[in-house]
C-alpha atoms as a PDB file:
ATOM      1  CA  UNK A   1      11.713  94.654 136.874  1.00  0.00           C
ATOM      2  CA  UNK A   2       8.376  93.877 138.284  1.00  0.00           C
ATOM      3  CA  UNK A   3       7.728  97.574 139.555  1.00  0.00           C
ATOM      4  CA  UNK A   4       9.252  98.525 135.803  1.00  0.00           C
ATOM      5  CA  UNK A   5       6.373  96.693 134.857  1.00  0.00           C
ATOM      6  CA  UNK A   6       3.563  97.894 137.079  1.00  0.00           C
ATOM      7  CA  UNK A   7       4.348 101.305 135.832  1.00  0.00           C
ATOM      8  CA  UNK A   8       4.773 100.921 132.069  1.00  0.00           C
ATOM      9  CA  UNK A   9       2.477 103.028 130.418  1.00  0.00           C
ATOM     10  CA  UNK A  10       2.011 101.061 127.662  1.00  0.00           C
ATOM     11  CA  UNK A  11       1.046  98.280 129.517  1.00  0.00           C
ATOM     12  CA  UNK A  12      -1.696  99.711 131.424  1.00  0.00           C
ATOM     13  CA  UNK A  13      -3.177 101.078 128.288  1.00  0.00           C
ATOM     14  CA  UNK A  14      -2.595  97.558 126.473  1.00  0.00           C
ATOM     15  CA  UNK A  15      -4.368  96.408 129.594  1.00  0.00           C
ATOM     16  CA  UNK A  16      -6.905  98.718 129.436  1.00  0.00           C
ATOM     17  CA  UNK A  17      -7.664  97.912 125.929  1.00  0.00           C
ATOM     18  CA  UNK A  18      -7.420  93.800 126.343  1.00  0.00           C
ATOM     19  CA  UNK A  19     -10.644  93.910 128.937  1.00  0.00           C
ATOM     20  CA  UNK A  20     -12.451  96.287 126.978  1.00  0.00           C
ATOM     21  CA  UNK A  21     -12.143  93.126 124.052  1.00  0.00           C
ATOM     22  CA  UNK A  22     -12.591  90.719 126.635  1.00  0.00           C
ATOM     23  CA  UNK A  23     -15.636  91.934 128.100  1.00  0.00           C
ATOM     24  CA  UNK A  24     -17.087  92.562 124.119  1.00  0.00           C
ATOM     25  CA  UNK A  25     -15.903  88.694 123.713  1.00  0.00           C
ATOM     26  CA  UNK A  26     -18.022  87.665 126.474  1.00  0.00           C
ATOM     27  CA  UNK A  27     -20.714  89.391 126.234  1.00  0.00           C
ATOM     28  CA  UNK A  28     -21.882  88.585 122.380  1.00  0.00           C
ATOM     29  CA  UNK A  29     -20.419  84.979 123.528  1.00  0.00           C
ATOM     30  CA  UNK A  30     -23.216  84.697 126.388  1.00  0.00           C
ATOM     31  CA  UNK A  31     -25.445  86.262 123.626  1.00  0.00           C
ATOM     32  CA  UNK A  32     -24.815  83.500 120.971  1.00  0.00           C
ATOM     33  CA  UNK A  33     -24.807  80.604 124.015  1.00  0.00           C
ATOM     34  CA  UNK A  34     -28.099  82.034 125.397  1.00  0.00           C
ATOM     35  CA  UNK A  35     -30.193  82.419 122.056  1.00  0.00           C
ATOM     36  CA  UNK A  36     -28.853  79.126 121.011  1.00  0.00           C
ATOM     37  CA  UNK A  37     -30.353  77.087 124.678  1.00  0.00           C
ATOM     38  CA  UNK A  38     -33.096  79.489 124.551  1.00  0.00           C
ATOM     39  CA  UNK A  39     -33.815  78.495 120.340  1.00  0.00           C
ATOM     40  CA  UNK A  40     -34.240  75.058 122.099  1.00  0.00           C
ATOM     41  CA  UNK A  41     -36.413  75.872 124.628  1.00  0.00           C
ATOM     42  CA  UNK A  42     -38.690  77.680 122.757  1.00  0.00           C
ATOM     43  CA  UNK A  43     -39.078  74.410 120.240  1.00  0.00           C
ATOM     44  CA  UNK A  44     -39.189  72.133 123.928  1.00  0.00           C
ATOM     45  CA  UNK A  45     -42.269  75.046 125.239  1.00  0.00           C
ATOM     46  CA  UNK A  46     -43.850  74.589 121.344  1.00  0.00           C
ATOM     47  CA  UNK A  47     -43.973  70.985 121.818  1.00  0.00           C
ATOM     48  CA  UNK A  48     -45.165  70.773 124.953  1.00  0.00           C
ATOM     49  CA  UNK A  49     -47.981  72.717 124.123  1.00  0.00           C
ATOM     50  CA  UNK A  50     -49.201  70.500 121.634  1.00  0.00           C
ATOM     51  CA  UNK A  51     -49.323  67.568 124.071  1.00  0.00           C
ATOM     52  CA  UNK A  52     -51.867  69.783 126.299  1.00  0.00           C
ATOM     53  CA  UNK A  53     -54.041  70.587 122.830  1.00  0.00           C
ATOM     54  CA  UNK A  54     -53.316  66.315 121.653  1.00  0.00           C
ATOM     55  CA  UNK A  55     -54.670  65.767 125.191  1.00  0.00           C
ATOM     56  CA  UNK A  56     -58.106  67.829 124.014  1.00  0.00           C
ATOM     57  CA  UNK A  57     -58.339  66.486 120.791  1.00  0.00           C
ATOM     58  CA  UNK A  58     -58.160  62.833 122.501  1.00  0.00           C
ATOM     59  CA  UNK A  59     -60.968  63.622 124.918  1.00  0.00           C
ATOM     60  CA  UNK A  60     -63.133  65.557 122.499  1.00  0.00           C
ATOM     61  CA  UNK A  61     -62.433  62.096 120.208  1.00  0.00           C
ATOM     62  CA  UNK A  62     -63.873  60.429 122.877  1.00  0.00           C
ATOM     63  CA  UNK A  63     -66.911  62.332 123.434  1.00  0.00           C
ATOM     64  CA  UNK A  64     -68.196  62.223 119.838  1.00  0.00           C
ATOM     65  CA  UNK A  65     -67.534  58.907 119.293  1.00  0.00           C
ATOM     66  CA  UNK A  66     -69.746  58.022 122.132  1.00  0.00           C
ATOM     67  CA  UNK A  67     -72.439  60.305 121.168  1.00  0.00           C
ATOM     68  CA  UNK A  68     -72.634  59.087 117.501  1.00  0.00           C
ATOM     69  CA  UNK A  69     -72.044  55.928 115.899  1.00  0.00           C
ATOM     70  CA  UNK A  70     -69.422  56.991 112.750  1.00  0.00           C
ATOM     71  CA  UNK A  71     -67.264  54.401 111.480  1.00  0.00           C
ATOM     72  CA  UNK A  72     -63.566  54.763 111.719  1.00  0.00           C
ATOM     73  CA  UNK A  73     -63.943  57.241 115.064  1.00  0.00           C
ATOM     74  CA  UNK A  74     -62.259  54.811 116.550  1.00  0.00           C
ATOM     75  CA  UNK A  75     -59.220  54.521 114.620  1.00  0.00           C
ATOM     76  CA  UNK A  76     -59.023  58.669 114.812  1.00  0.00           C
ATOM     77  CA  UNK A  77     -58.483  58.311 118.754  1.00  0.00           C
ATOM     78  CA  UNK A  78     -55.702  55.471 117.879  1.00  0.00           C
ATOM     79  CA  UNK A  79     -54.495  58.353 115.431  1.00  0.00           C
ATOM     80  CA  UNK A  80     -54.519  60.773 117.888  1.00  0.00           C
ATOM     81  CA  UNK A  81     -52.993  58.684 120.890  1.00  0.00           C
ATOM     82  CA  UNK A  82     -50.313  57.748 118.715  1.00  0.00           C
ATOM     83  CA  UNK A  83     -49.838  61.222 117.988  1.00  0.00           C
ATOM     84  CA  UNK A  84     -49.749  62.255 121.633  1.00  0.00           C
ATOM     85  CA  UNK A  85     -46.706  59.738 122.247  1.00  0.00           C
ATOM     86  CA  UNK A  86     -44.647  60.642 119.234  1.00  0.00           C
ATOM     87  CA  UNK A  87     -44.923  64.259 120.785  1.00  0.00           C
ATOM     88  CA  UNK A  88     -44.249  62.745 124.209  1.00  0.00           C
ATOM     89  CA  UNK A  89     -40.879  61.265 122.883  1.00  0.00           C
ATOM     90  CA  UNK A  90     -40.239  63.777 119.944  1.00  0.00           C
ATOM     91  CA  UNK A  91     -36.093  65.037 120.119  1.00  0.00           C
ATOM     92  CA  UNK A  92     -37.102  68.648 120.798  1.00  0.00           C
ATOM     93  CA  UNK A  93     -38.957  68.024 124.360  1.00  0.00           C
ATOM     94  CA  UNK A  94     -36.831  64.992 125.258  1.00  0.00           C
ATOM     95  CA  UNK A  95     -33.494  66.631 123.702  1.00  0.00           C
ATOM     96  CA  UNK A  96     -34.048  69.582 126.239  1.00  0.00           C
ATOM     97  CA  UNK A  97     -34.420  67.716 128.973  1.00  0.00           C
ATOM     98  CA  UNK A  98     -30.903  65.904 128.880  1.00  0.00           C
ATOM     99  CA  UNK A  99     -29.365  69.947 128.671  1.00  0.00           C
ATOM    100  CA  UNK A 100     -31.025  70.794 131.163  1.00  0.00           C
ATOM    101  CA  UNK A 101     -29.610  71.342 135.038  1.00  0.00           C
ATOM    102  CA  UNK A 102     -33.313  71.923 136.794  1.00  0.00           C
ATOM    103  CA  UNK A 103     -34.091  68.391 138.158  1.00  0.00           C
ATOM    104  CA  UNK A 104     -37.626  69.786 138.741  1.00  0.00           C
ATOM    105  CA  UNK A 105     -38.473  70.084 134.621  1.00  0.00           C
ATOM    106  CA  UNK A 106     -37.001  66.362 134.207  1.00  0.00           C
ATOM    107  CA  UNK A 107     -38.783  64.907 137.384  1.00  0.00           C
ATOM    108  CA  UNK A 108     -42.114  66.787 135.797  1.00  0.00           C
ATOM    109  CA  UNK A 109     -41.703  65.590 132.192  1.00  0.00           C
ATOM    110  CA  UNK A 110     -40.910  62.151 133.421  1.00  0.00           C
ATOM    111  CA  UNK A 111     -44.226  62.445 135.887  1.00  0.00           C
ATOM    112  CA  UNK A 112     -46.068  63.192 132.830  1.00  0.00           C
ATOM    113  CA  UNK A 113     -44.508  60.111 131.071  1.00  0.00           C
ATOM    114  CA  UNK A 114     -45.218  57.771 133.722  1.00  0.00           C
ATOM    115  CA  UNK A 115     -49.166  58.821 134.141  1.00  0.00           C
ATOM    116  CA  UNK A 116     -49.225  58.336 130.078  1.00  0.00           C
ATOM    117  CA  UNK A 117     -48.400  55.261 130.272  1.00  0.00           C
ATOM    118  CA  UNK A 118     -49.355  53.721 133.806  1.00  0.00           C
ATOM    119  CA  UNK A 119     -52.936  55.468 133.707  1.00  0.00           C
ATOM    120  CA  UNK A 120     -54.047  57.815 130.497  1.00  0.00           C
ATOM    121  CA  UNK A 121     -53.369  55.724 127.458  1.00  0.00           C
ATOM    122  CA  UNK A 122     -54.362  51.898 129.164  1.00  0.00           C
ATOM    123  CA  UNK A 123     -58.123  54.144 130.142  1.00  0.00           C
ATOM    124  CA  UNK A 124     -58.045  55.267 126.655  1.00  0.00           C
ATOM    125  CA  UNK A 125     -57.315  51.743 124.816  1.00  0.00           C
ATOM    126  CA  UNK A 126     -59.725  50.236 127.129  1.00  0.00           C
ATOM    127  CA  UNK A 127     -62.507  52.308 126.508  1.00  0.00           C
ATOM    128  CA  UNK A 128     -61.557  52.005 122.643  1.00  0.00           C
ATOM    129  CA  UNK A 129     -61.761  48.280 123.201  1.00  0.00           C
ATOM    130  CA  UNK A 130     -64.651  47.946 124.872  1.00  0.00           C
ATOM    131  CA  UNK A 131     -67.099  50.861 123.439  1.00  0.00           C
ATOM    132  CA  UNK A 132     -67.661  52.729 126.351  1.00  0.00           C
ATOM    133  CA  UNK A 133     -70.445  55.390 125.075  1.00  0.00           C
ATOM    134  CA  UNK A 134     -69.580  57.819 127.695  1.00  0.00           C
ATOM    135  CA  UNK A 135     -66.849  59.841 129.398  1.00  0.00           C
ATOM    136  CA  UNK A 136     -67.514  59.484 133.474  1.00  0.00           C
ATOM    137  CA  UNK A 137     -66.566  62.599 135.557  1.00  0.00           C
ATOM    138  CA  UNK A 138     -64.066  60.381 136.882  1.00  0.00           C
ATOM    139  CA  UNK A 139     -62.153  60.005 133.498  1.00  0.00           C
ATOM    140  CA  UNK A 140     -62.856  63.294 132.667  1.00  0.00           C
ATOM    141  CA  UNK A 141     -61.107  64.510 136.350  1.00  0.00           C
ATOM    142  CA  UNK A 142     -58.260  62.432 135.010  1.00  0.00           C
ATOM    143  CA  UNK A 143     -57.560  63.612 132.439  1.00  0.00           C
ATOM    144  CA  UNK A 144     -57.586  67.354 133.609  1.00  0.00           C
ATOM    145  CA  UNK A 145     -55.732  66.278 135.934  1.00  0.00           C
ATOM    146  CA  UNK A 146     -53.310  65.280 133.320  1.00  0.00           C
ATOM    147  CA  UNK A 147     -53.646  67.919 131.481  1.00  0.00           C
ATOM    148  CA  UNK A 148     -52.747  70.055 134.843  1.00  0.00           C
ATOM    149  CA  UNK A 149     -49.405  68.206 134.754  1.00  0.00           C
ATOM    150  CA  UNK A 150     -48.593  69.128 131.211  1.00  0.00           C
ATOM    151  CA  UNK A 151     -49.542  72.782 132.303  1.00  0.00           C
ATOM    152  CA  UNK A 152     -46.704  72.635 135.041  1.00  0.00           C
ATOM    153  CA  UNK A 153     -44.338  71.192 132.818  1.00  0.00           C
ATOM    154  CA  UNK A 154     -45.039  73.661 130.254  1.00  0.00           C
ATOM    155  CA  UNK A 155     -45.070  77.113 132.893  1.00  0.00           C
ATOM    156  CA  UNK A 156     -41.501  75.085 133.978  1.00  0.00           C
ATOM    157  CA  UNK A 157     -39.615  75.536 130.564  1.00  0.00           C
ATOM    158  CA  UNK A 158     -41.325  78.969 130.504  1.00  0.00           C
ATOM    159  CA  UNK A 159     -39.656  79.784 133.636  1.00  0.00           C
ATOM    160  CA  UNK A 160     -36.315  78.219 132.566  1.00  0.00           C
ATOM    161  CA  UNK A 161     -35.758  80.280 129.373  1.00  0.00           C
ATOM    162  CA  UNK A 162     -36.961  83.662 131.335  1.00  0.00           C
ATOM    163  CA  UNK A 163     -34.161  82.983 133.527  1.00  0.00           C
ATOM    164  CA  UNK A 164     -32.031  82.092 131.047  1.00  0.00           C
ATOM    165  CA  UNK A 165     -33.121  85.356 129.085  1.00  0.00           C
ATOM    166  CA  UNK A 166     -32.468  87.476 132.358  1.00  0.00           C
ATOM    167  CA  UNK A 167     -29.026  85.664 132.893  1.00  0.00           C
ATOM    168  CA  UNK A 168     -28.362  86.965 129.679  1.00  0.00           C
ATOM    169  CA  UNK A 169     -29.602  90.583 130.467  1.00  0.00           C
ATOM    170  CA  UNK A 170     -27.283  90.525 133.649  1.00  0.00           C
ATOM    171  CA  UNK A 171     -24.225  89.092 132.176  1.00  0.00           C
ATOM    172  CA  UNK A 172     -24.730  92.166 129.227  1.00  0.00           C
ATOM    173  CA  UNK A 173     -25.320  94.870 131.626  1.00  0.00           C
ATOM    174  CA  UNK A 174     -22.487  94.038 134.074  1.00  0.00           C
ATOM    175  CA  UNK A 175     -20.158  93.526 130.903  1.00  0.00           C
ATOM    176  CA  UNK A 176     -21.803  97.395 129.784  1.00  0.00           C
ATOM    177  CA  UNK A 177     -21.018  98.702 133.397  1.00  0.00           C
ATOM    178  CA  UNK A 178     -17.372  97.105 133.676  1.00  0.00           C
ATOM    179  CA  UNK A 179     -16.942  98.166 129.595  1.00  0.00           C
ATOM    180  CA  UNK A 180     -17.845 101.781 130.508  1.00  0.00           C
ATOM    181  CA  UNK A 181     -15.923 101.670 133.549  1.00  0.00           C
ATOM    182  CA  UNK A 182     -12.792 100.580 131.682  1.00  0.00           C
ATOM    183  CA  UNK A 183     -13.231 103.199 129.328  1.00  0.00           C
ATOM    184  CA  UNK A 184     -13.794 106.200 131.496  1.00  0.00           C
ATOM    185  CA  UNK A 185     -10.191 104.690 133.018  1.00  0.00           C
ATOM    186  CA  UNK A 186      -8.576 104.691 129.820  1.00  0.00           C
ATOM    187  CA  UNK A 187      -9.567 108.114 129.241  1.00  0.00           C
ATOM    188  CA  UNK A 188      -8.805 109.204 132.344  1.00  0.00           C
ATOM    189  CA  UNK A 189      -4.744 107.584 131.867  1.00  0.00           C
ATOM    190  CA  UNK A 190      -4.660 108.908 129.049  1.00  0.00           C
ATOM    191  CA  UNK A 191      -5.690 112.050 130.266  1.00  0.00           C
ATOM    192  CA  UNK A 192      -3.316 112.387 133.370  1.00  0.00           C
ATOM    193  CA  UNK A 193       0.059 110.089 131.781  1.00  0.00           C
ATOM    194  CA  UNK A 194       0.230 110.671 128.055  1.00  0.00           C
ATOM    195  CA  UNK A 195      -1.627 113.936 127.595  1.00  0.00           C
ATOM    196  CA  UNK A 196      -0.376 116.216 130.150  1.00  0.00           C
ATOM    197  CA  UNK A 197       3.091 114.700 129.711  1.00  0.00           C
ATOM    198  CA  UNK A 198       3.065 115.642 125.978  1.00  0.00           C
ATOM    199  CA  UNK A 199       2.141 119.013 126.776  1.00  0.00           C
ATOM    200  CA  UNK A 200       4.791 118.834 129.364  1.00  0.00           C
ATOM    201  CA  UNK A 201       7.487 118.175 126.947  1.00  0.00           C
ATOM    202  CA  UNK A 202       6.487 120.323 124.265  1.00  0.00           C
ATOM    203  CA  UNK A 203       6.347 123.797 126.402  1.00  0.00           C
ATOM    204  CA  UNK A 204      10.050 122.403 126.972  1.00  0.00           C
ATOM    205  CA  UNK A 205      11.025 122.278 123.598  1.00  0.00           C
ATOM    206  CA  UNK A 206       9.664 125.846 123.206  1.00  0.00           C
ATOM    207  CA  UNK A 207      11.303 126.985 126.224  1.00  0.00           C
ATOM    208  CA  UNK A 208      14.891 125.251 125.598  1.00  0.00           C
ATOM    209  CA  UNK A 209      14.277 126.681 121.367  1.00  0.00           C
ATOM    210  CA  UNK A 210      14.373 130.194 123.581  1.00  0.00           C
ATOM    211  CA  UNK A 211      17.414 129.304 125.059  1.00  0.00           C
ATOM    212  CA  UNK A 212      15.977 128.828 128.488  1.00  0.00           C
ATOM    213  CA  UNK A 213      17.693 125.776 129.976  1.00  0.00           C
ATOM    214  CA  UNK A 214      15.809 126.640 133.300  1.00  0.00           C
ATOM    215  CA  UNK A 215      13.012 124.716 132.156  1.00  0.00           C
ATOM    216  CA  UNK A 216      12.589 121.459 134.111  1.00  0.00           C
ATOM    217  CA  UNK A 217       9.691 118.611 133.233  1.00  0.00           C
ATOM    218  CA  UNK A 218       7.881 117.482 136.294  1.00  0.00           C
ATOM    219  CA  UNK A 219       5.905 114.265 135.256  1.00  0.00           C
ATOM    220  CA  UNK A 220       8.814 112.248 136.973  1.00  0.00           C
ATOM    221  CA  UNK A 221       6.282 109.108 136.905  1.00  0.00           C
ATOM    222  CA  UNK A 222       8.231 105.890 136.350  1.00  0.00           C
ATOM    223  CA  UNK A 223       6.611 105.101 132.692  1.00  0.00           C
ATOM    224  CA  UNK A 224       8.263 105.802 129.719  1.00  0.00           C
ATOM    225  CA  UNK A 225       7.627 109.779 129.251  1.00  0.00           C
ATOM    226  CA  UNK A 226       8.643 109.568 132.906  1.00  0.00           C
ATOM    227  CA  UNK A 227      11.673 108.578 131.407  1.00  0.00           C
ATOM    228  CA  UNK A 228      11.581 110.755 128.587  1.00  0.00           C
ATOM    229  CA  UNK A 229      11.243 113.892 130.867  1.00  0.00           C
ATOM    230  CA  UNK A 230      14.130 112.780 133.226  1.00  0.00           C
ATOM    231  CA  UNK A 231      16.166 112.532 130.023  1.00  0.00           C
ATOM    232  CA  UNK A 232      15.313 115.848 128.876  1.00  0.00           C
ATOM    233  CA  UNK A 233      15.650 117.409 132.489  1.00  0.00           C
ATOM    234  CA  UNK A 234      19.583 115.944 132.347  1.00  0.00           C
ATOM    235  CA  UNK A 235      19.651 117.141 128.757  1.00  0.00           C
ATOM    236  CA  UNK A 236      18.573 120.944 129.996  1.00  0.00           C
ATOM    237  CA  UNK A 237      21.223 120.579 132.827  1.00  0.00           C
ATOM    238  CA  UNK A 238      23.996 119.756 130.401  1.00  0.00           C
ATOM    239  CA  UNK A 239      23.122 122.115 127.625  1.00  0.00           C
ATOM    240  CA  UNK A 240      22.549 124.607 130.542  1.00  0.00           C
ATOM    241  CA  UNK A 241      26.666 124.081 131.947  1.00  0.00           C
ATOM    242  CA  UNK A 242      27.762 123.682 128.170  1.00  0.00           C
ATOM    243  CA  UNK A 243      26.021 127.365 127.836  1.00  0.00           C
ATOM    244  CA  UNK A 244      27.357 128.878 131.390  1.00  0.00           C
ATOM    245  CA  UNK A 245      31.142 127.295 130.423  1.00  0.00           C
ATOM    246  CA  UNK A 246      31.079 129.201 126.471  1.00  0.00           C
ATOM    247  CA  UNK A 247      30.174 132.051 127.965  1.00  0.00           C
ATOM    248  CA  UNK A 248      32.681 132.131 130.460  1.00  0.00           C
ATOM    249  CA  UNK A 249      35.248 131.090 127.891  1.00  0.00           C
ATOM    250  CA  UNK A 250      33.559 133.733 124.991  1.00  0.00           C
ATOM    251  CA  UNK A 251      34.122 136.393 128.033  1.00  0.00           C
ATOM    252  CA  UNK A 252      37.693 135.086 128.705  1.00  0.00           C
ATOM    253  CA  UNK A 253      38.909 135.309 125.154  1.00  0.00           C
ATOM    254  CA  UNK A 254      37.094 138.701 124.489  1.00  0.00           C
ATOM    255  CA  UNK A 255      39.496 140.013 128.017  1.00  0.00           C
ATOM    256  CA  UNK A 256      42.627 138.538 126.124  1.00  0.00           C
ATOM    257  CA  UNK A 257      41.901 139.740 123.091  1.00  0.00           C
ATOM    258  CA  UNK A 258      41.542 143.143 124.364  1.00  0.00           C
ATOM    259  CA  UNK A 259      44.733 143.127 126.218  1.00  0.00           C
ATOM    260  CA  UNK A 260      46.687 142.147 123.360  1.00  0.00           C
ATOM    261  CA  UNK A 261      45.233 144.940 121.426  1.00  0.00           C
ATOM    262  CA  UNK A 262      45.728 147.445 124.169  1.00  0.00           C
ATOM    263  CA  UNK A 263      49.646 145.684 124.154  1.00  0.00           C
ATOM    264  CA  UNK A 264      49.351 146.386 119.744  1.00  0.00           C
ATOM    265  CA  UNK A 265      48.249 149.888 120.395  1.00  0.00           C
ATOM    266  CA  UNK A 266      50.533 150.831 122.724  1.00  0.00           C
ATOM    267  CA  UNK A 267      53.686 149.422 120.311  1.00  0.00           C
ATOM    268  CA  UNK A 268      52.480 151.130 117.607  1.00  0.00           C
ATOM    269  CA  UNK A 269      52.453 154.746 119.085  1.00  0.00           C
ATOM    270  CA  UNK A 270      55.525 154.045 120.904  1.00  0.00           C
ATOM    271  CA  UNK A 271      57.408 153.162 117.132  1.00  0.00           C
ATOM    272  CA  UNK A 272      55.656 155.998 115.982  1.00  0.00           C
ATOM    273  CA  UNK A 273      56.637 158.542 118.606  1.00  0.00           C
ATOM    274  CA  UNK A 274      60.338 157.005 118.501  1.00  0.00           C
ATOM    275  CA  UNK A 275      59.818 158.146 114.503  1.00  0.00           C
ATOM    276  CA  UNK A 276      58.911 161.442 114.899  1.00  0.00           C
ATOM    277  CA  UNK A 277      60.434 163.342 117.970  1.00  0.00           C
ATOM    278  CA  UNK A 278      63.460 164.323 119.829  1.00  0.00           C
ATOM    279  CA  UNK A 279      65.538 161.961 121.860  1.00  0.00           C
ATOM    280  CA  UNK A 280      64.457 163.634 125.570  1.00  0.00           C
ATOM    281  CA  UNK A 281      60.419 163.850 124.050  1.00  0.00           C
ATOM    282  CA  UNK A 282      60.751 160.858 122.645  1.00  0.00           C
ATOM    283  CA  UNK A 283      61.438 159.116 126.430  1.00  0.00           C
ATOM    284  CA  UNK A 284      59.054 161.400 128.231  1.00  0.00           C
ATOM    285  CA  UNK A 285      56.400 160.217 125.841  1.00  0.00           C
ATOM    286  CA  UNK A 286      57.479 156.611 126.059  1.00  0.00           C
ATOM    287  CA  UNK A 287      57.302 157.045 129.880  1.00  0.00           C
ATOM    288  CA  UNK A 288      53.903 158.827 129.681  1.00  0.00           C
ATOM    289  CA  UNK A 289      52.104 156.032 127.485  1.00  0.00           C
ATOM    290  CA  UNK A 290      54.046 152.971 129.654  1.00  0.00           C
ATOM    291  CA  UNK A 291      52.222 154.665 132.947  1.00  0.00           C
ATOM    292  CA  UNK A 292      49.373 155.159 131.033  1.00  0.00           C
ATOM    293  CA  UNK A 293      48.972 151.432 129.723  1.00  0.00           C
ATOM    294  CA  UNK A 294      49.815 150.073 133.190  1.00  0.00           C
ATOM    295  CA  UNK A 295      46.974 152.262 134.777  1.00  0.00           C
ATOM    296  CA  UNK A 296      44.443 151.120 132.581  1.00  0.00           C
ATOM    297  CA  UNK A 297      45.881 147.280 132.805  1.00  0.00           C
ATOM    298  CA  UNK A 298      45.534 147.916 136.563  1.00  0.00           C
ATOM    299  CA  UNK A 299      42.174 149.731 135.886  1.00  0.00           C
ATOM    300  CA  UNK A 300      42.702 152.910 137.550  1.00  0.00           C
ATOM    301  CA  UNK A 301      41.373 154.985 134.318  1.00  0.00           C
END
C-alpha cells in the first residue's frame, strides 16, 4: 500500500503543488510578520531620536538662560525635561523593548534610563534651583556623554530592524529558490509521467484503430497510466488471440464450406448425367467424376 502510495502520480503532483502554496504561505507570512516588528521599530528609532534632539534643546535651554536674564526660561527647561521623560517612557520605545530578544538594546535603553535619573535630570533641577549662570565643561562632557548613549541605543534599533529586514530578504529568496525548484520538478513529472505516457497511449489507440494488436505501451511505471498502459497491453493481447482465433475459425468454415459445395457440385452433375445418357456412359461418367472429386479432396489436381 505504502509503495502504491510512493508511486501515485497524483500524489506527487498534489505534493508538488501543496509546497509550491506552502512556500507562497510563508513567504508573504514572514512579509506581513516582518513589516509589522519592523513598523515598530521604525516608531521605537523615531522616538529615540527625539530624546538625542530633547537632550539639545535642554542644554541649549541652559545656555541662554544663563546668558540672559528672561523670565519664565526657567520653566521652558522644566518643559523640556519633562518632555525628555515622557519620551523616555513613551509606549513606542518602551513597547519595543519588551518584543525584543537582543538583551544588548534593553541593557542600553535601561543604561540610558538609569543615567537620566541617577545623574542628568538631578544636575539639571539643581542648576534650575540654584541659578547656575553657566554650563562647566564638566556638565557639558556629561551630557555628551549622554547624548553618546542615546546614539548607541539609537544605531542598536537601527541594527535590529536591518537584520530583521535581511531576515526577511533571506527567508523570500530561499522560499523563491525552493518555489522555482519545485516548479522546474513539477514540470519536469509532468513532462516524463503524464506527458509522454499520453502520447504513449494515444499512438496505441491509432495503432490498435489499424488493427495492429502488436502494439505494446512501455511506461510500465507503477502510477496510474502505469496502470492504464498494463491494462491496455492485456487488452492488445486479448483482442490480438480473439483476432488470431476468428481467423482461424473464418478460414475453417470457408474449407467446409467449400467441400460441401464441391460435395453439391458433384451431386448435381452426377443426377444430371444419370438424366441424360446411356446406362454403360452413364457409370463410366459416374466413375470418372467420383475419381475426379476424390483427387481434388485429396489435392492431387
Amino acid at each position: 500500500m505504502r509503495e502504491k502510495a510512493k508511486k501515485s502520480l497524483l500524489l506527487r503532483i498534489g505534493l508538488a503543488m501543496a509546497t509550491i502554496t506552502l512556500l507562497a504561505f510563508v513567504g508573504m507570512l514572514s512579509s506581513v510578520i516582518i513589516a509589522d516588528t519592523t513598523e515598530g521599530e521604525a516608531a521605537a528609532i523615531n522616538q529615540a531620536g527625539t530624546l538625542r534632539m530633547q537632550s539639545y534643546r535642554i542644554a541649549s535651554s541652559l545656555t541662554l538662560s544663563s546668558q540672559s536674564r528672561i523670565d519664565g526660561s526657567a520653566g521652558h527647561t522644566l518643559d523640556l525635561i519633562s518632555g525628555f521623560e515622557q519620551r523616555l517612557n513613551s509606549p513606542r520605545l518602551t513597547g519595543i523593548l519588551r518584543s525584543e530578544s537582543d538583551n544588548t538594546i534593553t541593557n542600553t535603553y535601561r543604561l540610558v534610563e538609569q543615567q537620566w535619573h541617577q545623574r542628568i535630570k538631578p544636575m539639571l533641577l539643581g542648576r534650575i534651583q540654584y541659578g547656575s549662570k553657566a554650563l562647566t565643561p564638566t556638565t557639558l562632557a556629561t551630557i555628551d556623554l549622554f547624548v553618546e548613549k542615546i546614539d548607541k541605543l539609537v544605531g542598536l534599533l537601527e541594527e535590529a530592524t536591518e537584520s530583521r529586514i535581511q531576515f526577511l530578504r533571506l527567508i523570500q529568496v530561499v522560499s523563491l529558490f525552493l518555489t522555482l525548484m519545485v516548479a522546474f520538478y513539477t514540470m519536469y513529472l509532468m513532462n516524463t509521467d503524464v506527458l509522454n505516457p499520453l502520447r504513449a497511449l494515444l499512438n496505441f489507440t491509432q495503432h490498435v484503430g489499424q488493427r495492429d494488436f502488436t502494439i505494446r505501451v512501455r511506461h510500465n511505471s507503477g502510477d496510474e497510466l502505469g496502470q492504464l498502459g498494463e491494462a491496455f497491453n492485456v487488452m492488445a493481447e486479448d483482442l490480438s488471440q480473439q483476432y488470431d482465433d476468428l481467423e482461424s475459425l473464418v478460414q475453417t468454415k470457408t474449407a467446409d464450406l467449400e467441400r460441401t459445395n464441391r460435395s453439391l457440385e458433384l451431386l448435381y452433375n452426377t443426377t444430371r448425367t444419370i438424366n441424360t445418357s446411356t446406362p454403360t456412359d452413364r457409370g463410366v461418367a459416374i466413375l470418372r467424376k467420383l475419381v475426379l472429386a476424390s483427387a481434388q479432396a485429396s489435392g492431387k489436381y
